[in-house]
PDB file of N, CA and C in Angstrom:
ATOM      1  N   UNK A   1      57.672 -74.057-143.368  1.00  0.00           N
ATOM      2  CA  UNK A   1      59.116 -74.110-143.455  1.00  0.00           C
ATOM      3  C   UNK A   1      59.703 -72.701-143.566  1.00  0.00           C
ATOM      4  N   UNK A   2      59.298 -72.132-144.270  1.00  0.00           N
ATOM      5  CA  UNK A   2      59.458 -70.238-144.212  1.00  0.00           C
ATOM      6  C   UNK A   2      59.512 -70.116-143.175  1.00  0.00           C
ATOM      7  N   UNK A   3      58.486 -70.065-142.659  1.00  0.00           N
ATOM      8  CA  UNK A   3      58.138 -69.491-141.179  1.00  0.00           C
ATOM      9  C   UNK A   3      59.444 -69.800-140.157  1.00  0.00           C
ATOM     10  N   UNK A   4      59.797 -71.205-140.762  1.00  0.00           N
ATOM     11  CA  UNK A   4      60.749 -71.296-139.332  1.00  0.00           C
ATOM     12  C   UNK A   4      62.239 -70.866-140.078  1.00  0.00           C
ATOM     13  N   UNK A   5      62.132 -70.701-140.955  1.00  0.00           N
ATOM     14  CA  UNK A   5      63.392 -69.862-141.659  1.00  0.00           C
ATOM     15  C   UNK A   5      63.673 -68.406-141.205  1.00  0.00           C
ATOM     16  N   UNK A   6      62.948 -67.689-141.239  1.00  0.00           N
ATOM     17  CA  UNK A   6      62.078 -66.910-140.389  1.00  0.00           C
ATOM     18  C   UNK A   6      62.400 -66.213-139.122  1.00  0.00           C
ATOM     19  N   UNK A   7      62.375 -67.302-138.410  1.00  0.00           N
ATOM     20  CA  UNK A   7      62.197 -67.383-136.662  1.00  0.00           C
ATOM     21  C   UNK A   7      63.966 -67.416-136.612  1.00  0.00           C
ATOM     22  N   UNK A   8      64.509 -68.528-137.638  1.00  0.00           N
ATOM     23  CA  UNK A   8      65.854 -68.784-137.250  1.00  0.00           C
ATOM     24  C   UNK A   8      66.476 -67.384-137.549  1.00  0.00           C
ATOM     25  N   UNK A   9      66.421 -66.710-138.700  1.00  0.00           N
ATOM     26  CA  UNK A   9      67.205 -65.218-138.887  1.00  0.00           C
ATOM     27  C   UNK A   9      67.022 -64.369-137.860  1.00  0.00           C
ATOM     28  N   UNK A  10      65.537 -64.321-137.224  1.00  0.00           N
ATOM     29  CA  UNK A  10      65.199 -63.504-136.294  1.00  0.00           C
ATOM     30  C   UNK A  10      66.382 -63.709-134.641  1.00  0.00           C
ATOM     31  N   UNK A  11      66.326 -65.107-134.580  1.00  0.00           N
ATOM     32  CA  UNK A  11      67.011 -65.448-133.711  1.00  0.00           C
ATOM     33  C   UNK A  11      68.614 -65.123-133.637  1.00  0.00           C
ATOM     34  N   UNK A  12      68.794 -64.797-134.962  1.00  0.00           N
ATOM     35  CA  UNK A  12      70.504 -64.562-135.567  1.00  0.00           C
ATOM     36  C   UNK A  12      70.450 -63.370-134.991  1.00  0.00           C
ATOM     37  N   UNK A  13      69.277 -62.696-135.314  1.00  0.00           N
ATOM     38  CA  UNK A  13      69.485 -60.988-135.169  1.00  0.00           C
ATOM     39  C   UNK A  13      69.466 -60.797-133.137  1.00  0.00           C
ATOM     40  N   UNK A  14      68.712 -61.193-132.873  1.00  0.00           N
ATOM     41  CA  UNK A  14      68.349 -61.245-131.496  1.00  0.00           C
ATOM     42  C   UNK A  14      69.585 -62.092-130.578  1.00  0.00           C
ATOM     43  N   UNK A  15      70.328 -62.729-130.912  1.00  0.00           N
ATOM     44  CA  UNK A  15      71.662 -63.221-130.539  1.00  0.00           C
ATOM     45  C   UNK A  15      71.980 -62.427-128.958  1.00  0.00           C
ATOM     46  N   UNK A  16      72.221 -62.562-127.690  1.00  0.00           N
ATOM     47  CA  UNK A  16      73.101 -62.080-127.202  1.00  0.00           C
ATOM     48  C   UNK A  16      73.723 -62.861-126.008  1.00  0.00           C
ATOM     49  N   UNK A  17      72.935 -63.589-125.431  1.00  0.00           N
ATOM     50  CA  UNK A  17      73.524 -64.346-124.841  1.00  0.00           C
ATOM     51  C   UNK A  17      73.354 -66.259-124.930  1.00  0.00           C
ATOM     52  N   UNK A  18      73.802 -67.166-124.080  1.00  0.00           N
ATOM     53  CA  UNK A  18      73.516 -68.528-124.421  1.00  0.00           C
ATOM     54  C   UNK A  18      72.224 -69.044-124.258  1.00  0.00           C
ATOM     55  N   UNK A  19      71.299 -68.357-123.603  1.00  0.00           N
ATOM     56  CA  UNK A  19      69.663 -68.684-123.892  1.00  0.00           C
ATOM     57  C   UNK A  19      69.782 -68.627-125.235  1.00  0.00           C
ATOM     58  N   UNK A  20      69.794 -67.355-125.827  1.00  0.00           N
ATOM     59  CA  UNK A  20      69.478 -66.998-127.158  1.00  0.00           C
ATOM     60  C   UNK A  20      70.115 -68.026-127.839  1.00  0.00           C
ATOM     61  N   UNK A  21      70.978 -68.430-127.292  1.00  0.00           N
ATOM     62  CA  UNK A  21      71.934 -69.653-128.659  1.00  0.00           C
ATOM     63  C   UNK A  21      71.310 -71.032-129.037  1.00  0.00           C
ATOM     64  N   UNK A  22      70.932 -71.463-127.173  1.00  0.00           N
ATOM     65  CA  UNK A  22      70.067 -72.723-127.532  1.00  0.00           C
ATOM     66  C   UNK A  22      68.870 -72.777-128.230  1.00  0.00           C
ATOM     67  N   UNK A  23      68.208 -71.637-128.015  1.00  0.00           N
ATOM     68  CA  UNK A  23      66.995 -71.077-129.196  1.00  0.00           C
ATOM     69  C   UNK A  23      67.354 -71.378-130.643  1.00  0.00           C
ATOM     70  N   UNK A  24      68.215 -70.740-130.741  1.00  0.00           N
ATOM     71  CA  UNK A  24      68.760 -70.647-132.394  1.00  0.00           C
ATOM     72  C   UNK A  24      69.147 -72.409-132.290  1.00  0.00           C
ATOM     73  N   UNK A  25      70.081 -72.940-131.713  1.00  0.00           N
ATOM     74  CA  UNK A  25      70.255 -74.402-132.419  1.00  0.00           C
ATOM     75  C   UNK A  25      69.232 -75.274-132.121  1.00  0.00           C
ATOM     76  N   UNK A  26      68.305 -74.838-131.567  1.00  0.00           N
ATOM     77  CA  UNK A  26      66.764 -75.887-131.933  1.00  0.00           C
ATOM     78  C   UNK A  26      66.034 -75.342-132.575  1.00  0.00           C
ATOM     79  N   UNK A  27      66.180 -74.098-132.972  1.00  0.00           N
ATOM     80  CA  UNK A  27      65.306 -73.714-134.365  1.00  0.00           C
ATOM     81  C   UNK A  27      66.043 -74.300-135.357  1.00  0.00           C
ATOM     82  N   UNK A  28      67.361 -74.097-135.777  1.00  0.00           N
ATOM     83  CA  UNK A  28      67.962 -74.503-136.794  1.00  0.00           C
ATOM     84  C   UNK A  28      67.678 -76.170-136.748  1.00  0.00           C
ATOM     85  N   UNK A  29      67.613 -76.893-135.686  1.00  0.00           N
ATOM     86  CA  UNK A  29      67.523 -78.202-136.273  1.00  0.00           C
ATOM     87  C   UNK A  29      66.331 -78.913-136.654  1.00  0.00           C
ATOM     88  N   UNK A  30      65.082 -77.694-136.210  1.00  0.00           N
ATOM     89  CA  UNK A  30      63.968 -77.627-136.511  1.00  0.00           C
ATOM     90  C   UNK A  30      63.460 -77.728-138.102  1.00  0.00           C
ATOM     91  N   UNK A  31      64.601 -76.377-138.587  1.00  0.00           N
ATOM     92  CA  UNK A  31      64.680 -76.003-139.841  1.00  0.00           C
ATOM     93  C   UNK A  31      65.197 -77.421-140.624  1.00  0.00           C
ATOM     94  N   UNK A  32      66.252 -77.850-140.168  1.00  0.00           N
ATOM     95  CA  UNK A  32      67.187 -79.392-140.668  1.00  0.00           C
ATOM     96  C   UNK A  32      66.132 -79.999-141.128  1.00  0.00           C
ATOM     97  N   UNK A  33      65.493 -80.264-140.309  1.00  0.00           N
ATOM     98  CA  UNK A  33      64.427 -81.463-140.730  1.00  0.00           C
ATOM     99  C   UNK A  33      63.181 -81.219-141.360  1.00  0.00           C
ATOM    100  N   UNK A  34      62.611 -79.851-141.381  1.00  0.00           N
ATOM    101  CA  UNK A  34      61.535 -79.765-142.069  1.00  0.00           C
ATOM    102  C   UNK A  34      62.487 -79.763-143.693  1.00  0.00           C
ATOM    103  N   UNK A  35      63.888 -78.890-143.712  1.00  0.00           N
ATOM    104  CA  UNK A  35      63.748 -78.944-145.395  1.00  0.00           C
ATOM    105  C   UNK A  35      63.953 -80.558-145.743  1.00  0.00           C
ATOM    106  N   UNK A  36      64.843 -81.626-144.544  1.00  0.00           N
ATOM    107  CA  UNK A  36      65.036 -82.645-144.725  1.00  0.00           C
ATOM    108  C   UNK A  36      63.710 -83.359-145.316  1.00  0.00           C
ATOM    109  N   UNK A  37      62.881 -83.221-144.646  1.00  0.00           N
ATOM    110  CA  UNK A  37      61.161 -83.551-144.945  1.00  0.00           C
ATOM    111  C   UNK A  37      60.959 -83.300-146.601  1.00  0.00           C
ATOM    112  N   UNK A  38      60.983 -81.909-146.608  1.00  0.00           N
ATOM    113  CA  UNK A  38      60.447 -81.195-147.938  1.00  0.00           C
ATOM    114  C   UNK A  38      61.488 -81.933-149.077  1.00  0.00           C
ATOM    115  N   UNK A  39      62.957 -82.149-148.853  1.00  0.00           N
ATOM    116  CA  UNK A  39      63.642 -82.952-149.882  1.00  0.00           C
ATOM    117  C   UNK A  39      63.100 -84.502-150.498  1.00  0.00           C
ATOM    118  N   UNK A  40      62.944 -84.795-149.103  1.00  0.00           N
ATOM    119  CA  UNK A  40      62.016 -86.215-149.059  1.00  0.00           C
ATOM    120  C   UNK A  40      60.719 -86.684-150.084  1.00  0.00           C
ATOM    121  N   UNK A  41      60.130 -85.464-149.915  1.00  0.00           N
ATOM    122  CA  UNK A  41      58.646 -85.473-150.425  1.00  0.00           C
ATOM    123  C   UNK A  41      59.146 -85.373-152.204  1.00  0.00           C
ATOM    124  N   UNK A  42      59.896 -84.649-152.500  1.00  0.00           N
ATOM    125  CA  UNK A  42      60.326 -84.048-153.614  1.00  0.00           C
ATOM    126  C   UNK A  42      60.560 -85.676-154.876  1.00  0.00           C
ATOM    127  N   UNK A  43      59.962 -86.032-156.109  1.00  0.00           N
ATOM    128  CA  UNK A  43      60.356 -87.188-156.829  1.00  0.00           C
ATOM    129  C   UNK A  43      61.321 -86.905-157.516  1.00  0.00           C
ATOM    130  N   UNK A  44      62.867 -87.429-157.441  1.00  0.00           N
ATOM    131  CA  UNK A  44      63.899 -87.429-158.381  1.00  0.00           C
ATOM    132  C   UNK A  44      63.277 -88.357-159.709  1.00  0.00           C
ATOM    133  N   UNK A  45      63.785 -87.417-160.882  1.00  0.00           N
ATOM    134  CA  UNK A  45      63.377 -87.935-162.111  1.00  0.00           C
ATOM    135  C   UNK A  45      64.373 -87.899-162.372  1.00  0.00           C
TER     136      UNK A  45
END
């Protein structure tokens, strides 16, 4: 999950045109769902 935290800033920085954008919003929704995952796993007490 780092890792793709990661990839997504990298992608912020690397920004310049709309390739680069669709990159970034499938990393980010990449990111969505792994922390979505990691919330998941997590036991509310």
């Amino acid at each position: 999950m780092l890792k793709s935290l990661l990839e997504v800033l990298e992608s912020i920085q690397a920004m310049k045109d709309g390739d680069n954008m669709q990159l970034l919003t499938a990393r980010s929704t990449t990111l969505t769902a792994n922390v979505r995952q990691l919330m998941s796993s997590v036991p509310y007490s």
